[in-house]
Protein backbone atom coordinates (compact mmCIF):
# COMPACT_ATOMS: atom_id res chain seq x y z
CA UNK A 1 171.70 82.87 15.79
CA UNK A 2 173.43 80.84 18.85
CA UNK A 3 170.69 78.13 18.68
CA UNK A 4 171.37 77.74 15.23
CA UNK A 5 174.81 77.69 15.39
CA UNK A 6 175.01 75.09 18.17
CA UNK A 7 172.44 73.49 16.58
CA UNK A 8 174.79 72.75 13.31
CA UNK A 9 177.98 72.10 15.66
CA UNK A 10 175.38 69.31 16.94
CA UNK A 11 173.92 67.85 13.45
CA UNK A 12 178.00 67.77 12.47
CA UNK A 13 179.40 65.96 15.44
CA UNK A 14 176.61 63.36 15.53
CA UNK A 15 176.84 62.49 11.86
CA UNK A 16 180.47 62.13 11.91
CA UNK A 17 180.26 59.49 15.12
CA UNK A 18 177.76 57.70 13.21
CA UNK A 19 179.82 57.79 9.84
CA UNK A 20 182.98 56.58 12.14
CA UNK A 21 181.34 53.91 13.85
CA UNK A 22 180.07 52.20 10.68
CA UNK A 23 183.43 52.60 8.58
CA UNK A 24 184.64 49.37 9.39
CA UNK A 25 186.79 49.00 6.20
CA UNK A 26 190.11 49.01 7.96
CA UNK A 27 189.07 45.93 10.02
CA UNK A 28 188.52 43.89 6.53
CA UNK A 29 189.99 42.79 3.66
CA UNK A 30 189.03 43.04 0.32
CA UNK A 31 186.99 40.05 0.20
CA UNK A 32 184.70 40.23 3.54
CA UNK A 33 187.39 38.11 5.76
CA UNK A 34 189.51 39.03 8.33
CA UNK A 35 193.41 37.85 8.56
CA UNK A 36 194.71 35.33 10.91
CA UNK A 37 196.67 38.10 11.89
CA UNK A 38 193.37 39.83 13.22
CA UNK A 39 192.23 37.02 14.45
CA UNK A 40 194.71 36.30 17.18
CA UNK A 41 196.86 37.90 19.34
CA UNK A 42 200.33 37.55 18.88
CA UNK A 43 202.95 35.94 21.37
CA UNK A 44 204.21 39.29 22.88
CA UNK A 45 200.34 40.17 23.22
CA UNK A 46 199.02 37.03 25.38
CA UNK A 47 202.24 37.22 27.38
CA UNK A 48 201.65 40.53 28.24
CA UNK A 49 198.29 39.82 29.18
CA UNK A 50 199.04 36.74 31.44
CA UNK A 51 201.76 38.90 33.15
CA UNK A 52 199.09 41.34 33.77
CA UNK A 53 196.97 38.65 34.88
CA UNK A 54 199.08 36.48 37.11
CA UNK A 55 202.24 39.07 38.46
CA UNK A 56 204.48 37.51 36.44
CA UNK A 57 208.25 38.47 37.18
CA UNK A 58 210.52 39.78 33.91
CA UNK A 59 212.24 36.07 33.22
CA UNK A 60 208.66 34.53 33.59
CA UNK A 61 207.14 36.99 31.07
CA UNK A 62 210.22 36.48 28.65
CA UNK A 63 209.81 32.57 29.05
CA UNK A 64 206.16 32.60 28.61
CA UNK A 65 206.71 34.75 25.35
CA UNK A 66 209.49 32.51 23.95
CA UNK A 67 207.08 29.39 24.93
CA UNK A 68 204.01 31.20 22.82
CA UNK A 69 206.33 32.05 19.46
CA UNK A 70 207.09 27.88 19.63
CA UNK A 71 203.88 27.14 20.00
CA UNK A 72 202.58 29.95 17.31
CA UNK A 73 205.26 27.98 15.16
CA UNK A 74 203.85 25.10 15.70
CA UNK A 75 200.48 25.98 15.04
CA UNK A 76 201.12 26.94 11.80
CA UNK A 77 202.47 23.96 10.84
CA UNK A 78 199.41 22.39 11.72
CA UNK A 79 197.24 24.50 9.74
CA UNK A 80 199.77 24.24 6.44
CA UNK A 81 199.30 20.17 6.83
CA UNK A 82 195.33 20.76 7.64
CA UNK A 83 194.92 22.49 4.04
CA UNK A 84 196.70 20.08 2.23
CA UNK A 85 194.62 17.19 3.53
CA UNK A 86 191.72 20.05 3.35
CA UNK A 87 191.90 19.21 -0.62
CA UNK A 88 192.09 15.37 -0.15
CA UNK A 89 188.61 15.84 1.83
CA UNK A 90 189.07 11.35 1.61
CA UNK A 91 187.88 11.42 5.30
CA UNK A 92 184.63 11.61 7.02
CA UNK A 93 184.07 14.80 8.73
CA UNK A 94 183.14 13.53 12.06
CA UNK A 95 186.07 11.29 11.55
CA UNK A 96 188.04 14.54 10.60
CA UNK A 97 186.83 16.51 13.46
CA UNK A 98 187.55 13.82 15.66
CA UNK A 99 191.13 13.58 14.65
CA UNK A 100 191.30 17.58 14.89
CA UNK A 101 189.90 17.68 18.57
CA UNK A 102 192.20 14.88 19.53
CA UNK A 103 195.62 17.12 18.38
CA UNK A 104 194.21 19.95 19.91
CA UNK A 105 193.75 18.43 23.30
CA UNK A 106 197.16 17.25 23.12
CA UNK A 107 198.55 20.20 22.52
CA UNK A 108 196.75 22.17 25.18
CA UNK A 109 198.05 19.35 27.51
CA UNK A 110 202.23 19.85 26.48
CA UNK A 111 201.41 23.44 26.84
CA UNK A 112 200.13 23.37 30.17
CA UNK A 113 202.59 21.20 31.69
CA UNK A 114 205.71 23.33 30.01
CA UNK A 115 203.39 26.40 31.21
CA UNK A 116 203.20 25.19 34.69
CA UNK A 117 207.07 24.77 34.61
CA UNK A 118 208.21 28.20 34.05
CA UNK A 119 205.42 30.18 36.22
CA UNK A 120 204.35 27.68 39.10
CA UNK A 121 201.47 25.19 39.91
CA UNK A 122 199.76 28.05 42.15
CA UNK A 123 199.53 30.30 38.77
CA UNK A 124 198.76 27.75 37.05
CA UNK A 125 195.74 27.17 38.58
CA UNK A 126 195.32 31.22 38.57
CA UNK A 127 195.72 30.76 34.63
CA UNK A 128 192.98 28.21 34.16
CA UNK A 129 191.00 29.51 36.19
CA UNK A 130 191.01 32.76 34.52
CA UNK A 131 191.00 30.95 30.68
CA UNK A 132 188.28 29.27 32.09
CA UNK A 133 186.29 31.99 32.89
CA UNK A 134 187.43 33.68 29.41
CA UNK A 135 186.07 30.46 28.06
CA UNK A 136 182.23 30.42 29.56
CA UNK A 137 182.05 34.28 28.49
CA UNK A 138 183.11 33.85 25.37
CA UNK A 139 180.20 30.71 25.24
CA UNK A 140 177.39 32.79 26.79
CA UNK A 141 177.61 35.38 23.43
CA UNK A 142 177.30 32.79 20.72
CA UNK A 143 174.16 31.02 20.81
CA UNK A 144 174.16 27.35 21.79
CA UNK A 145 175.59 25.05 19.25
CA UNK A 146 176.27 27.63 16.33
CA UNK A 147 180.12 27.89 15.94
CA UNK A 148 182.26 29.06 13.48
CA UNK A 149 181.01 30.56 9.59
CA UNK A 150 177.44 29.82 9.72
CA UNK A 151 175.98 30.64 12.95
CA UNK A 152 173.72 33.34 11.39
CA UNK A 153 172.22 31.55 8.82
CA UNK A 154 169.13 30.83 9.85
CA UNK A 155 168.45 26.61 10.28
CA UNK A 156 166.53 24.77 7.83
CA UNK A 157 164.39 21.38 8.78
């Protein structure tokens, strides 16, 4: 009667893991896409983790945070002028892409050097290091050259 018992306690516990693990419906929305919100962390969140990262003092962390709202504000001005010329589509897309990698390299530049103001060139190099380390792991999980949307659909000739 104990075997049985334990035996049900068992069969219960395991199929309500695996029923857990798979119920991934809070992650989603309706229509198979996460939010940007999802998608990134917010200001508070990657100042946080730098602080953890690099012994920030209190007024660092707060000037980091302030720094990564204004940038967070700035991205999303970006993105609301990317969409509308998303519907013009009058450029090629290398062209496009070219364009794109060209603001974003600026902008990781201004960021860096108003970065490197408020916590110090010694963590400053702590942070790259560290972002570029974040970087190369991030590289080694997607496979080489598949980015983005499409990287599981398999390639045609």
């Amino acid at each position: 009667m104990k075997k049985v018992a334990l035996m049900a306690l068992v069969a219960i516990f395991s199929l309500s893991f695996s029923l857990s693990a798979q119920d991934n419906t809070k992650e989603k929305k309706q229509d198979g896409k996460r939010g940007t919100s999802e998608m990134r962390w917010t200001a508070k969140n990657r100042a946080d983790n730098m602080a953890k990262q690099l012994e920030l003092t209190a007024d660092q962390k707060a000037k980091v945070e302030a720094l990564f709202e204004k940038q967070d504000a700035k991205r999303k001005e970006q993105v609301a002028k990317q969409q509308e010329k998303r519907e013009e589509m009058t450029q090629d897309r290398a062209e496009r892409r070219a364009e794109m990698m060209e603001m974003r390299n600026k902008a990781v530049a201004e960021n860096d050097t108003e970065l490197e103001k408020i916590i110090g060139k010694e963590k400053m190099e702590q942070w790259q290091t560290y972002r570029d380390e974040q970087m190369k792991k991030m590289r080694e999980r997607t496979p080489s050259g598949q980015r983005g949307m499409n990287r599981n659909v398999p390639k045609t000739l």
